[in-house]
Protein backbone atom coordinates (compact mmCIF):
# COMPACT_ATOMS: atom_id res chain seq x y z
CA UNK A 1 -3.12 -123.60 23.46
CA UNK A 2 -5.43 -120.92 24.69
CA UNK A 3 -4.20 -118.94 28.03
CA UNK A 4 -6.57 -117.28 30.04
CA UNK A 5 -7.82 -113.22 29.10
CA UNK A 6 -7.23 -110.87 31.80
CA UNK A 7 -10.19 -109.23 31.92
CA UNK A 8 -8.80 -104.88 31.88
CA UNK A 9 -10.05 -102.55 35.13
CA UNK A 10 -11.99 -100.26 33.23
CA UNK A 11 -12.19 -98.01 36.79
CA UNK A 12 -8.16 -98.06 37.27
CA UNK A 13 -6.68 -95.15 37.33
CA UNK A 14 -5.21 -93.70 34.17
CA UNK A 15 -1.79 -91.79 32.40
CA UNK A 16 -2.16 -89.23 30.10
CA UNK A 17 0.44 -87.67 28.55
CA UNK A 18 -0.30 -83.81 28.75
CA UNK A 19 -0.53 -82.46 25.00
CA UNK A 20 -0.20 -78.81 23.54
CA UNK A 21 -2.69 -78.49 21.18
CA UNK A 22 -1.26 -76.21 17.73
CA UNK A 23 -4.87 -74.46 17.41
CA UNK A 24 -4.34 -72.28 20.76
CA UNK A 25 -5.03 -68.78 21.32
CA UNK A 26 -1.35 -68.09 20.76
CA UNK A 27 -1.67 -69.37 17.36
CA UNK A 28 -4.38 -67.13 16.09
CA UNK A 29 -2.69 -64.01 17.10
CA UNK A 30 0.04 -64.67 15.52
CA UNK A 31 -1.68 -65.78 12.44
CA UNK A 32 -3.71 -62.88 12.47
CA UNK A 33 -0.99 -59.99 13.05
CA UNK A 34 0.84 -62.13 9.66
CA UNK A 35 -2.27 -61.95 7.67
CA UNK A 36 -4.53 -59.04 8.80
CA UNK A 37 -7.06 -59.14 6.28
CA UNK A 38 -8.55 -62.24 8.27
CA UNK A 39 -8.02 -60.25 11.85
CA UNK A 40 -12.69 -60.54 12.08
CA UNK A 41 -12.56 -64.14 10.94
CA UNK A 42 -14.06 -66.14 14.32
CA UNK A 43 -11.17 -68.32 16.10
CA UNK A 44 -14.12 -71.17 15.43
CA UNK A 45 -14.41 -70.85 12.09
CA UNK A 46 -10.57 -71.15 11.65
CA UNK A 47 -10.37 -74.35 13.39
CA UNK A 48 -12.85 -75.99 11.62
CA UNK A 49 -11.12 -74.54 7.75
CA UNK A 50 -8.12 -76.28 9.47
CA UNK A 51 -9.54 -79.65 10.85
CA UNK A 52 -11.67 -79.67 7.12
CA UNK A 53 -8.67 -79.13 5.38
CA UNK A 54 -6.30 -82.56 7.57
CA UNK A 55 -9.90 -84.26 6.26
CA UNK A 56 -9.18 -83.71 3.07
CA UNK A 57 -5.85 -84.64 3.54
CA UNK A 58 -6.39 -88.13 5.11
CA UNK A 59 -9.50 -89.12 2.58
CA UNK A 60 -6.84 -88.54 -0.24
CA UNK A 61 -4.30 -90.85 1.32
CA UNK A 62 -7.47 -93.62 1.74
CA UNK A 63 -8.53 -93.03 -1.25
CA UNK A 64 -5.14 -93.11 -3.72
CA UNK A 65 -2.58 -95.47 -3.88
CA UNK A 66 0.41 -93.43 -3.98
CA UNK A 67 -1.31 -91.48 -0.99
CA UNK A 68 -0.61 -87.73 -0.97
CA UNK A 69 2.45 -85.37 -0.94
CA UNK A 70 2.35 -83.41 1.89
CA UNK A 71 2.29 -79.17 1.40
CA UNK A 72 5.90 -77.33 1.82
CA UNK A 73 7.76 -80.41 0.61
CA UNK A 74 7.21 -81.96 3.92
CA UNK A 75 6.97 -85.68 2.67
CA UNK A 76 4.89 -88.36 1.44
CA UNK A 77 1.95 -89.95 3.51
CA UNK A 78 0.41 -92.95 2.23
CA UNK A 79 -1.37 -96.45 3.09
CA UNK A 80 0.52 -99.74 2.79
CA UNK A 81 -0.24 -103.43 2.99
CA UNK A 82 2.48 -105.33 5.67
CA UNK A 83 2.78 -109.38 6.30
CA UNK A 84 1.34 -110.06 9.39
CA UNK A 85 2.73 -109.79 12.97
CA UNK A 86 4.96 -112.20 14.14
CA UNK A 87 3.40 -111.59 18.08
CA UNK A 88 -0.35 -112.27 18.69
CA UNK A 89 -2.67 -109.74 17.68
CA UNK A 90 -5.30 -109.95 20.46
CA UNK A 91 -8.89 -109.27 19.25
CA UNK A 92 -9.84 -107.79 22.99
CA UNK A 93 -13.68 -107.69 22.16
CA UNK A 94 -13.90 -111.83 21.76
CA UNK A 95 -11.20 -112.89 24.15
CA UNK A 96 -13.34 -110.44 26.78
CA UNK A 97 -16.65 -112.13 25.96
CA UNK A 98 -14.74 -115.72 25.64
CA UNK A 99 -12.09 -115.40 28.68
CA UNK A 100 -9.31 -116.86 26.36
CA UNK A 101 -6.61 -114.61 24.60
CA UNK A 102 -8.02 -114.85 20.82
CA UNK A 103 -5.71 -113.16 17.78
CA UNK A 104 -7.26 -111.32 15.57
CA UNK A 105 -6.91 -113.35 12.20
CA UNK A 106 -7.58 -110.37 9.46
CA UNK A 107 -9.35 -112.81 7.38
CA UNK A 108 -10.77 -110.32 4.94
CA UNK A 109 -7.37 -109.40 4.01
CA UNK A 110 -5.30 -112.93 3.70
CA UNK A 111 -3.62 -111.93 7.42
CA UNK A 112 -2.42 -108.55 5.75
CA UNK A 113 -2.39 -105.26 7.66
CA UNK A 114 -2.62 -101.97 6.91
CA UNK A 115 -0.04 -99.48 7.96
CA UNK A 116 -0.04 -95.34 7.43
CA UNK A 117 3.32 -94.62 6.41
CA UNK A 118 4.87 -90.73 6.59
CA UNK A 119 8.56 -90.39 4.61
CA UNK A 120 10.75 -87.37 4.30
CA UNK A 121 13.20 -89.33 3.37
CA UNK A 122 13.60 -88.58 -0.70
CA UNK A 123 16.01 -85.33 -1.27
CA UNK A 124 13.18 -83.60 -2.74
CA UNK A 125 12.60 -83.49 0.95
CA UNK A 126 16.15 -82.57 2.18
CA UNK A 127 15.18 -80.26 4.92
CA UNK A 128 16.97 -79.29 8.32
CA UNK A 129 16.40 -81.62 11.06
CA UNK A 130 14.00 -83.46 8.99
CA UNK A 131 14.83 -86.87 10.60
CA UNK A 132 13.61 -85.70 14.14
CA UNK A 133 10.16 -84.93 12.14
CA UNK A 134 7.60 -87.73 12.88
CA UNK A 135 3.98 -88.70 11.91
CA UNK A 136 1.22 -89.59 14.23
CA UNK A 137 -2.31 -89.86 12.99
CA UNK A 138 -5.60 -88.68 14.85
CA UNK A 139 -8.08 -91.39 16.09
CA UNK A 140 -10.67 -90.03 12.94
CA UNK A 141 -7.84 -91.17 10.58
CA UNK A 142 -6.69 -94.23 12.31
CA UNK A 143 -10.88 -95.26 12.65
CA UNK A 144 -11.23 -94.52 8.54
CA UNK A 145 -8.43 -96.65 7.38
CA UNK A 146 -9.16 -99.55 9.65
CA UNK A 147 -12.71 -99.15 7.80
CA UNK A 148 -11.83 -98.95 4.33
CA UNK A 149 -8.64 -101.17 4.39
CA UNK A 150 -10.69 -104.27 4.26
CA UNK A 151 -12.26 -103.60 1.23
CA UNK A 152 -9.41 -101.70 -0.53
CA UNK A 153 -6.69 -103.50 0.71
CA UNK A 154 -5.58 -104.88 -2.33
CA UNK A 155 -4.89 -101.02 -3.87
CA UNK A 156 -2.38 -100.05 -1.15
CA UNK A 157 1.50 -100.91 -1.87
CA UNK A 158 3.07 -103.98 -0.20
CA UNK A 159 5.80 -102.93 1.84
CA UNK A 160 8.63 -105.43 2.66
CA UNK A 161 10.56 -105.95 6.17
CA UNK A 162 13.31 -103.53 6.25
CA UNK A 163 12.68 -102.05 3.13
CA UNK A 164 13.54 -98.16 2.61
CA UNK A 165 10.22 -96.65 1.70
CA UNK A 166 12.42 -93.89 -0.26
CA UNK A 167 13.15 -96.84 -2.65
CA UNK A 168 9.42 -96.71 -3.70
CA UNK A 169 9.63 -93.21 -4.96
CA UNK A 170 12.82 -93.45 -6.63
CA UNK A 171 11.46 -96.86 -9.10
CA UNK A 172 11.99 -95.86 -12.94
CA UNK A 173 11.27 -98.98 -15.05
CA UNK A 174 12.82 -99.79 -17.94
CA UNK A 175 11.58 -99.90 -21.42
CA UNK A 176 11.39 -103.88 -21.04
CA UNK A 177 9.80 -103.65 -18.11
CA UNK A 178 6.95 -101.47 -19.77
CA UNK A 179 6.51 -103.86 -22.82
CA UNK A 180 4.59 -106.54 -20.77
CA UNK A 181 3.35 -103.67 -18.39
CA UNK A 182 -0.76 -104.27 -17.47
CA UNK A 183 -2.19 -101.52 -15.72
CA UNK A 184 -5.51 -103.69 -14.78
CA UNK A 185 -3.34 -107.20 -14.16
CA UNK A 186 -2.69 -107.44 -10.48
């Protein structure tokens, strides 16, 4: 049974959470007095070598299966496939036009989503305070996997409901294992 959509007040007043951004003025002194051979490079131009550099980061993790091990032993980031939501996942755009609460059905993908996963949790990554360390990715990154997941989502691990994802990097097969192993079977 459909119930009816509740059509959001795009004029109500909003809450945003005030943010420090890490690129600040603060942050290029300090990185300049450290490394004073780049005390004439532009404030600009070391934003955008930093902001290029994340985007290289986050088209690696869409791009490889195993995603990408993050600089400084800080962890793993990577994409991976999930069973689908056990609550409705609303598909806003139709149940606006349709004034019914429609899910969204994911039917290029079986009902699959697509997660981006960050783990520290491996003790190559034993660091202090490492479990207060957490992951949240910028609306570019977010907007680029829910493009390409579609179409790659059969490349991306399947992760399993309460599953450790430090189990996934610590997986040595055996040599029976590796006897019927086919790289290009799925």
């Amino acid at each position: 049974m459909l119930n009816n959509f509740k059509k959001p007040d795009l004029n109500a007043s909003r809450y945003r959470e005030k943010r420090l951004n890490f690129l600040n003025k603060n942050f290029f002194e300090k990185f300049k007095s450290k490394y004073p051979k780049h005390k004439n490079v532009n404030n600009e131009i070391l934003k955008s070598i930093v902001r290029r550099y994340n985007q290289n980061l986050w088209e690696g993790v869409i791009e490889f299966r195993d995603g990408v091990e993050l600089p400084l032993s800080l962890g793993y980031l990577f994409i991976g496939t999930c069973a689908p939501s056990k609550s409705i996942n609303t598909n806003y755009a139709l149940s606006n036009s349709y004034g019914k609460t429609l899910p969204n059905q994911n039917w290029e993908t079986d009902g699959n989503l697509g997660k981006i996963f960050y783990t520290n949790w491996s003790t190559k990554y034993r660091f202090r305070n490492r479990e207060f360390w957490r992951f949240t990715a910028c609306r570019k990154f977010k907007r680029a996997v829910a493009k390409s997941y579609p179409e790659k989502w059969t490349q991306y691990r399947v992760m399993k409901n309460k599953y450790r994802i430090a189990h996934l990097f610590n997986f040595k097969p055996t040599q029976k294992e590796l006897e019927n192993y086919n790289e290009f079977e799925i």
